[in-house]
C-alpha atoms as a PDB file:
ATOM      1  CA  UNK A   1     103.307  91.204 127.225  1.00  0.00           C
ATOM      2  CA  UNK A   2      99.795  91.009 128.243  1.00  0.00           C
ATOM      3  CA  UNK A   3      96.698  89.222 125.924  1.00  0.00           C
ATOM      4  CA  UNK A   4      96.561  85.825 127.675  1.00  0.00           C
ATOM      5  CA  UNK A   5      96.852  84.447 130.874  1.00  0.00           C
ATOM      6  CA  UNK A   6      99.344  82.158 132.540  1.00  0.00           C
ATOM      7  CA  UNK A   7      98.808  78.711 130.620  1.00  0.00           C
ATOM      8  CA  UNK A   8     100.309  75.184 131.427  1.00  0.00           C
ATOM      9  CA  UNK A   9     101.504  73.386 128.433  1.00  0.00           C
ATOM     10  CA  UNK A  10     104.897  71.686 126.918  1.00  0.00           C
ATOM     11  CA  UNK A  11     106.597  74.056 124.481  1.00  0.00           C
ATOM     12  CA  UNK A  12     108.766  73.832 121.368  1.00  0.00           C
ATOM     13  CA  UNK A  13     109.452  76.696 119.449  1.00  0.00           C
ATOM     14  CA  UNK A  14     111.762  76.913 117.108  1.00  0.00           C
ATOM     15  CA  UNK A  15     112.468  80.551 116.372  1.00  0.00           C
ATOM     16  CA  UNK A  16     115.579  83.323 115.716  1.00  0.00           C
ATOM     17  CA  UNK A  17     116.253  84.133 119.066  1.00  0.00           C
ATOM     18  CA  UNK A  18     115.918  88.214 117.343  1.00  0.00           C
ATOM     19  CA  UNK A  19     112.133  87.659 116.891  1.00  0.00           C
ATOM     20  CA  UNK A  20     111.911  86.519 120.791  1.00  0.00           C
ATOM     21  CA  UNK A  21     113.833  89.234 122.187  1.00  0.00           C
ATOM     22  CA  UNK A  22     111.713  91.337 120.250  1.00  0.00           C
ATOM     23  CA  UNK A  23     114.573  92.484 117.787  1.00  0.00           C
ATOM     24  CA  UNK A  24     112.963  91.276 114.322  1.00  0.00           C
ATOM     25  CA  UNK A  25     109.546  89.980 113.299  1.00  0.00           C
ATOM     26  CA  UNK A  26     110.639  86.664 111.569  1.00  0.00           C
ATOM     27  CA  UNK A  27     108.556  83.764 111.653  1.00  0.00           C
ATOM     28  CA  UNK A  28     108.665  80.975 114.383  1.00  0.00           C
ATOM     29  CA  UNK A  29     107.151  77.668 114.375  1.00  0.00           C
ATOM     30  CA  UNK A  30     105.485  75.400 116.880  1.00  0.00           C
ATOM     31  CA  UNK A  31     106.787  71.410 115.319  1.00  0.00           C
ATOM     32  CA  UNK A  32     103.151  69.835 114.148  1.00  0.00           C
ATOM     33  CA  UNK A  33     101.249  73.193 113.687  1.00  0.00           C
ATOM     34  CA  UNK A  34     104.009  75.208 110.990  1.00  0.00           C
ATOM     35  CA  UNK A  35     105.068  78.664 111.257  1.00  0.00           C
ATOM     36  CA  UNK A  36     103.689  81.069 113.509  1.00  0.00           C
ATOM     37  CA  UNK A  37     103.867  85.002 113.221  1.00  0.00           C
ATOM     38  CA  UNK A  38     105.956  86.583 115.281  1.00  0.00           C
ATOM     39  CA  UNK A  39     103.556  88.139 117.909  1.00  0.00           C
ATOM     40  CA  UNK A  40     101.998  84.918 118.032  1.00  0.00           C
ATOM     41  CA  UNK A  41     105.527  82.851 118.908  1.00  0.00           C
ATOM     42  CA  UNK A  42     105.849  85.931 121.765  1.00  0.00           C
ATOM     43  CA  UNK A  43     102.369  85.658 122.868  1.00  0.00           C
ATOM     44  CA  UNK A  44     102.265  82.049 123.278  1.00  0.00           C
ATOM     45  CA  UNK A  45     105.987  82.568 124.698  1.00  0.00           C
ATOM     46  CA  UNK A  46     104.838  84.803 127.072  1.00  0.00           C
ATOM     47  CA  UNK A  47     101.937  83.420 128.349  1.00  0.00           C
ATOM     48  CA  UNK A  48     103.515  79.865 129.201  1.00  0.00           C
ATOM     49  CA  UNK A  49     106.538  81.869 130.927  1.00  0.00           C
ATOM     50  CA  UNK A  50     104.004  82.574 133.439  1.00  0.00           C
ATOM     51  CA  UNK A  51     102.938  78.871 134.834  1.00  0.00           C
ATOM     52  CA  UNK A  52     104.946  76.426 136.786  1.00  0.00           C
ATOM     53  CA  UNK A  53     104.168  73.513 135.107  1.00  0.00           C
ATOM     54  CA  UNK A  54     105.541  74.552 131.772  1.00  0.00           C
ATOM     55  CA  UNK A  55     108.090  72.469 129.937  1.00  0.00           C
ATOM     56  CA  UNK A  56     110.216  74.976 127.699  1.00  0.00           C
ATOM     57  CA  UNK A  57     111.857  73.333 124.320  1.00  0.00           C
ATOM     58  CA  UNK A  58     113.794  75.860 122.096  1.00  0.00           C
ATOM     59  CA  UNK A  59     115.422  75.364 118.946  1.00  0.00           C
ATOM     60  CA  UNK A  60     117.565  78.281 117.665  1.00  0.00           C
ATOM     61  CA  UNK A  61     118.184  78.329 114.015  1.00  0.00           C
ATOM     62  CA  UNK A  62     120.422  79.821 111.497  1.00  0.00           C
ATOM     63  CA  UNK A  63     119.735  82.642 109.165  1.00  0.00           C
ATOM     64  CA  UNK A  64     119.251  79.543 106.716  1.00  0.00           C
ATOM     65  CA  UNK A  65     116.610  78.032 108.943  1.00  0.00           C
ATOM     66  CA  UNK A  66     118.617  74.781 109.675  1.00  0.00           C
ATOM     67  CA  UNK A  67     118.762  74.250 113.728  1.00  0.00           C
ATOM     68  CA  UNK A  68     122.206  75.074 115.690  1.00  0.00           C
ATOM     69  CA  UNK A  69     121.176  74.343 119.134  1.00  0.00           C
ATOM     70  CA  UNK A  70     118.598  73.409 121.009  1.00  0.00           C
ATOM     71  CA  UNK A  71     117.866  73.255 124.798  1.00  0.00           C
ATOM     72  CA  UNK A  72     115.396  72.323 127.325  1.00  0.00           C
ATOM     73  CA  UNK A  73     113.855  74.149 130.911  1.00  0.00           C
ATOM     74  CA  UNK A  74     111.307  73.354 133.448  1.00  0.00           C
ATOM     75  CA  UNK A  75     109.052  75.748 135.216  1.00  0.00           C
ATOM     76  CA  UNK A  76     107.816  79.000 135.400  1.00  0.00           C
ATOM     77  CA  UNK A  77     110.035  81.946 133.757  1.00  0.00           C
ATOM     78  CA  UNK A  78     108.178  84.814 135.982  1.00  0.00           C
ATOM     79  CA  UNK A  79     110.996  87.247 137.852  1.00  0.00           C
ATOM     80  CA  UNK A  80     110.224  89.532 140.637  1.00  0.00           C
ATOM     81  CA  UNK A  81     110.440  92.633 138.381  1.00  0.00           C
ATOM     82  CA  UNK A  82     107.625  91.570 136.555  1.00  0.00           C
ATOM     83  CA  UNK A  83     109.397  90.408 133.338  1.00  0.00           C
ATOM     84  CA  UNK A  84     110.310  86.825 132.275  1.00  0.00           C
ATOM     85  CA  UNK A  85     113.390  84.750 131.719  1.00  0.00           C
ATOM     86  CA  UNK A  86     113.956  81.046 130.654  1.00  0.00           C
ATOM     87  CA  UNK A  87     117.320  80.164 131.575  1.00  0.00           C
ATOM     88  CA  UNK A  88     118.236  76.961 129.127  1.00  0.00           C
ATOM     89  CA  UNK A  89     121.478  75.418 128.223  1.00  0.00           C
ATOM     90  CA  UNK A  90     121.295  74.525 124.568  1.00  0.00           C
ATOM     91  CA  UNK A  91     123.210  71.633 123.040  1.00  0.00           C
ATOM     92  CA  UNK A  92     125.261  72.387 119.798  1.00  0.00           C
ATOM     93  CA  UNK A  93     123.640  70.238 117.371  1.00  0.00           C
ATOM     94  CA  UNK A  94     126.659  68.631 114.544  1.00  0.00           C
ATOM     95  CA  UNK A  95     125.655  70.406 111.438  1.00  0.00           C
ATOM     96  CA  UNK A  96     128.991  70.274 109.288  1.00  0.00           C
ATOM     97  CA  UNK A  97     130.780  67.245 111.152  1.00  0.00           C
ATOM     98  CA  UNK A  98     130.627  65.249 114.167  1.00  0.00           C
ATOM     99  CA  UNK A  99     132.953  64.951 117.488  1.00  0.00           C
ATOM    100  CA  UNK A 100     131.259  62.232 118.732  1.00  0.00           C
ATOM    101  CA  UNK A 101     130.581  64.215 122.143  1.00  0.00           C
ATOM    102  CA  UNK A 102     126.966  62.870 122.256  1.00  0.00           C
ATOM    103  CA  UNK A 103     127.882  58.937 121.211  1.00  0.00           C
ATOM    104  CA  UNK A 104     126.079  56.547 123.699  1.00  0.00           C
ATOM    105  CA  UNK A 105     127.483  53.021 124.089  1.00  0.00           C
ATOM    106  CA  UNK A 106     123.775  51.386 123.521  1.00  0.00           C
ATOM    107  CA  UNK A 107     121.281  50.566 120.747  1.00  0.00           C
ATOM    108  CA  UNK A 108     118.632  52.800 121.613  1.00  0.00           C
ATOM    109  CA  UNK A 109     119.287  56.888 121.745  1.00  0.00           C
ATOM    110  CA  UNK A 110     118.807  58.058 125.027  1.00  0.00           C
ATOM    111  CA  UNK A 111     116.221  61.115 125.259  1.00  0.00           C
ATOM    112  CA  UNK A 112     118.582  63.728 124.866  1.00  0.00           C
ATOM    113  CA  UNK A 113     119.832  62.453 122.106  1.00  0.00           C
ATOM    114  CA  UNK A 114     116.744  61.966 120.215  1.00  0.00           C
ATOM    115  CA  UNK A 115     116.030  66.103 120.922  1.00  0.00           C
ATOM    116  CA  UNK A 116     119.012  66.778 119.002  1.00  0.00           C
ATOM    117  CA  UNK A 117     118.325  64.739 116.051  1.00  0.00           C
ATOM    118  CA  UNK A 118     114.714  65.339 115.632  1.00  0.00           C
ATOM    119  CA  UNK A 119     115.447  68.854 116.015  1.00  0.00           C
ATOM    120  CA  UNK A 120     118.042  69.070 113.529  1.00  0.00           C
ATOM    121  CA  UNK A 121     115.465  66.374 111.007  1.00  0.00           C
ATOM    122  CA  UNK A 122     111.989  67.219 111.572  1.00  0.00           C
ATOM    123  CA  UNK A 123     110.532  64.460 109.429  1.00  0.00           C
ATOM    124  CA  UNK A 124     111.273  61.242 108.108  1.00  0.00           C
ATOM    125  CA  UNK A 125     114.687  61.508 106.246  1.00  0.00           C
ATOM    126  CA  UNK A 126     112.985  59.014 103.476  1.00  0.00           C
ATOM    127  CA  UNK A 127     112.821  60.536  99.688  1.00  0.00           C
ATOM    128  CA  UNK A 128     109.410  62.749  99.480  1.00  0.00           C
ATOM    129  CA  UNK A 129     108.517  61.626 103.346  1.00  0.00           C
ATOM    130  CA  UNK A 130     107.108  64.274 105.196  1.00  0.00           C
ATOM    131  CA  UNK A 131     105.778  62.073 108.440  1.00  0.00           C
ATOM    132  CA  UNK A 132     106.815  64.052 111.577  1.00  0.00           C
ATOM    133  CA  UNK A 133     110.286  62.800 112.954  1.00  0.00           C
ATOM    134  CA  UNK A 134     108.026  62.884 116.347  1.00  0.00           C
ATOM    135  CA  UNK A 135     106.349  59.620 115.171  1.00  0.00           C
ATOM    136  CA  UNK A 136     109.553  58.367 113.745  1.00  0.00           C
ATOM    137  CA  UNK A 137     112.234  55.347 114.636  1.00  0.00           C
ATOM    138  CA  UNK A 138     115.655  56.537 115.053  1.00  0.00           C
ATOM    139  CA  UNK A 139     117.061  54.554 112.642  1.00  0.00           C
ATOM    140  CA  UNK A 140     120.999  53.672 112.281  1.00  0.00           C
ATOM    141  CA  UNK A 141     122.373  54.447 108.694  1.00  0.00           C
ATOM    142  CA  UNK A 142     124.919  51.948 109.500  1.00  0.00           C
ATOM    143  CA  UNK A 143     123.006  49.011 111.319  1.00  0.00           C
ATOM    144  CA  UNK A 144     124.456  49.458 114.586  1.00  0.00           C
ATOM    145  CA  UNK A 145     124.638  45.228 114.494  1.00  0.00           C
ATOM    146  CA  UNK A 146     127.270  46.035 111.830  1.00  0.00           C
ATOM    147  CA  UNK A 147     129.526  48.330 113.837  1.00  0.00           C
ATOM    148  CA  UNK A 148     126.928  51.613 113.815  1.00  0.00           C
ATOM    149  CA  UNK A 149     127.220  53.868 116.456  1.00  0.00           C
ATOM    150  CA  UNK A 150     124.467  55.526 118.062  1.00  0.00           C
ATOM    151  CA  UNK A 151     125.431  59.298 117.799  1.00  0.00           C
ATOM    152  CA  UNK A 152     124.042  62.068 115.573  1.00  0.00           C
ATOM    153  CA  UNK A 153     126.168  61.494 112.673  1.00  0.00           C
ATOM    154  CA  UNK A 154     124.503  57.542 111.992  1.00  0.00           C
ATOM    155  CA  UNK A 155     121.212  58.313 113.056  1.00  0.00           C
ATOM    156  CA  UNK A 156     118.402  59.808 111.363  1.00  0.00           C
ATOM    157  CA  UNK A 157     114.364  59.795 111.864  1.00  0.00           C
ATOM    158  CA  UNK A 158     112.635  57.490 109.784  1.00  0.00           C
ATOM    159  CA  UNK A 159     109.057  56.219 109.081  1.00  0.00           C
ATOM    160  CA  UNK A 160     108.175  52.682 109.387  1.00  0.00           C
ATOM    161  CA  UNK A 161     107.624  52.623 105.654  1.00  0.00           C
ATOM    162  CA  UNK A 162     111.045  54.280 104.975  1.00  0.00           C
ATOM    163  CA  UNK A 163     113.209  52.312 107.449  1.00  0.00           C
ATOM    164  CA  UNK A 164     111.813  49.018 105.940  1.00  0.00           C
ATOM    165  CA  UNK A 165     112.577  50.126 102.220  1.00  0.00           C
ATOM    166  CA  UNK A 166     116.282  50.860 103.326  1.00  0.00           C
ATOM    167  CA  UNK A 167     116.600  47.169 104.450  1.00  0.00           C
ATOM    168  CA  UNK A 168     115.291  46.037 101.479  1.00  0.00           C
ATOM    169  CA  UNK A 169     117.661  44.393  98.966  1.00  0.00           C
ATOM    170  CA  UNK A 170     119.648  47.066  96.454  1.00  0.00           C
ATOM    171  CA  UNK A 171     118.542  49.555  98.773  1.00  0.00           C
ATOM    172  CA  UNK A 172     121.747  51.710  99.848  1.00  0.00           C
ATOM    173  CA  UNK A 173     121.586  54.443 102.386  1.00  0.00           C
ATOM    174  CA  UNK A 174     124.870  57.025 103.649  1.00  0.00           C
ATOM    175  CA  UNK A 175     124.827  59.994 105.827  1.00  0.00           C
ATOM    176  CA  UNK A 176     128.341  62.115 104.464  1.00  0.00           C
ATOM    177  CA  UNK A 177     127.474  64.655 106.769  1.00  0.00           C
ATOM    178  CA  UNK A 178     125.380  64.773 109.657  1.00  0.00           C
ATOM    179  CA  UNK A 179     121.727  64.501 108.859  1.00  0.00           C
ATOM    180  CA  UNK A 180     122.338  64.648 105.096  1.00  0.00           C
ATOM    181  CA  UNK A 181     121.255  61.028 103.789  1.00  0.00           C
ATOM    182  CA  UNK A 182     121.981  60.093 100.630  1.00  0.00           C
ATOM    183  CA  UNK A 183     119.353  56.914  99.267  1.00  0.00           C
ATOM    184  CA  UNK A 184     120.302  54.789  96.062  1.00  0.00           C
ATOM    185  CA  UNK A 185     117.758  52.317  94.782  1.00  0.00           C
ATOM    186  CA  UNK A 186     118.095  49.283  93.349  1.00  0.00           C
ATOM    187  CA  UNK A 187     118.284  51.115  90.375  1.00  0.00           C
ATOM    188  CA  UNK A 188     121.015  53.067  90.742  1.00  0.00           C
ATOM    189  CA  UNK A 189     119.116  56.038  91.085  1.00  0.00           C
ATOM    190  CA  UNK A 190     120.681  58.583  94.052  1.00  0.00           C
ATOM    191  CA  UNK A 191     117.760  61.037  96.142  1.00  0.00           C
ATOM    192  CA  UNK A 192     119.527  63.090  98.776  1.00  0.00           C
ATOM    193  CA  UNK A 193     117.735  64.479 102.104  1.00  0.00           C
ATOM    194  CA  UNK A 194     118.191  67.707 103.635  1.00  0.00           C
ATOM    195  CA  UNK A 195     117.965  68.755 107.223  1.00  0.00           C
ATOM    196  CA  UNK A 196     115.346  70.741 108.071  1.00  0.00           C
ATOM    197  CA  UNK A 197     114.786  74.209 107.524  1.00  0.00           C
ATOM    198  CA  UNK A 198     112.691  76.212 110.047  1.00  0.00           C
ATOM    199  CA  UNK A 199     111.066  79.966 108.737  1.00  0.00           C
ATOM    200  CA  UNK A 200     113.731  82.748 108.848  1.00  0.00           C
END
């Protein structure tokens, strides 16, 4: 696809993988910008496909928007026939329930398990918080000091403001299904988080 030339940059895009092959024109989205129109999404695609020092992030999503998988590569994409692939190997992300494939023995998430919850929860899983999970803590639901474990069915991004209000006294936070978080105030009063949902 011609229009701009080879650029260097760090990609996510989190699109149908029908609008990059070309098949549909549904929206993508580039995380901190919002949705992008299909030609753009291919465009920008396409013109990072062509450098070396690209770093490829994809996210592909449902027809509901929510994220399935999502995968990294390094590198250029070019081929000798003058087209482009990105070979990546996405990682299921839990959606319904959790296996426990991706638990990690430590406090902190490693990288690759940060990818797969901020791709699943793009912002702060707080009630009304829309701060980028990017900027987030990945906070345990159950304090991992309390027999937490750090996999993507007790973790969830969350704002300093947000992880401090669910230590607060009264303050109850569960996660019945991965990256659905359920807050009750000290009130009694019950606000329940989504993951994500991308354009479709």
């Amino acid at each position: 696809m011609a229009g701009l030339p080879p650029l260097a940059g760090q990609i996510h895009l989190t699109l149908p993988i029908t609008t990059l092959l070309g098949l549909t024109d549904h929206p993508g989205e580039a995380p901190g910008y919002g949705p992008l129109h299909a030609d753009s999404a291919r465009l920008l695609a396409c013109a990072l496909a062509g450098h070396r020092a690209t770093r490829w992030r994809i996210t592909l999503t449902a027809p509901d928007g929510t994220a399935l998988a999502t995968g990294s590569h390094r590198g250029p994409a070019t081929t000798p026939g003058g087209g482009w692939t990105v070979k990546v190997t996405a990682e299921p992300i839990a959606t319904v329930t959790c296996d426990h494939r991706n638990q990690e023995d430590g406090y902190r998430p490693s990288p690759a398990l940060q990818r797969l919850v901020r791709a699943r929860t793009g912002t702060c899983c707080g009630p009304g918080c829309r701060r980028p999970a990017a900027r987030a803590d990945l906070d345990h639901t159950i304090p991992h000091d309390q027999g937490g474990i750090t996999d993507e069915c007790d973790l969830c991004p969350g704002c300093r403001h947000c992880h401090r209000r669910k230590q607060h006294p009264g303050w109850k936070l569960e996660q019945p299904r991965p990256g659905v978080m359920v807050w009750t105030s000290p009130a009694g009063r019950r606000y329940t988080t989504l993951p994500s949902k991308h354009p479709t």
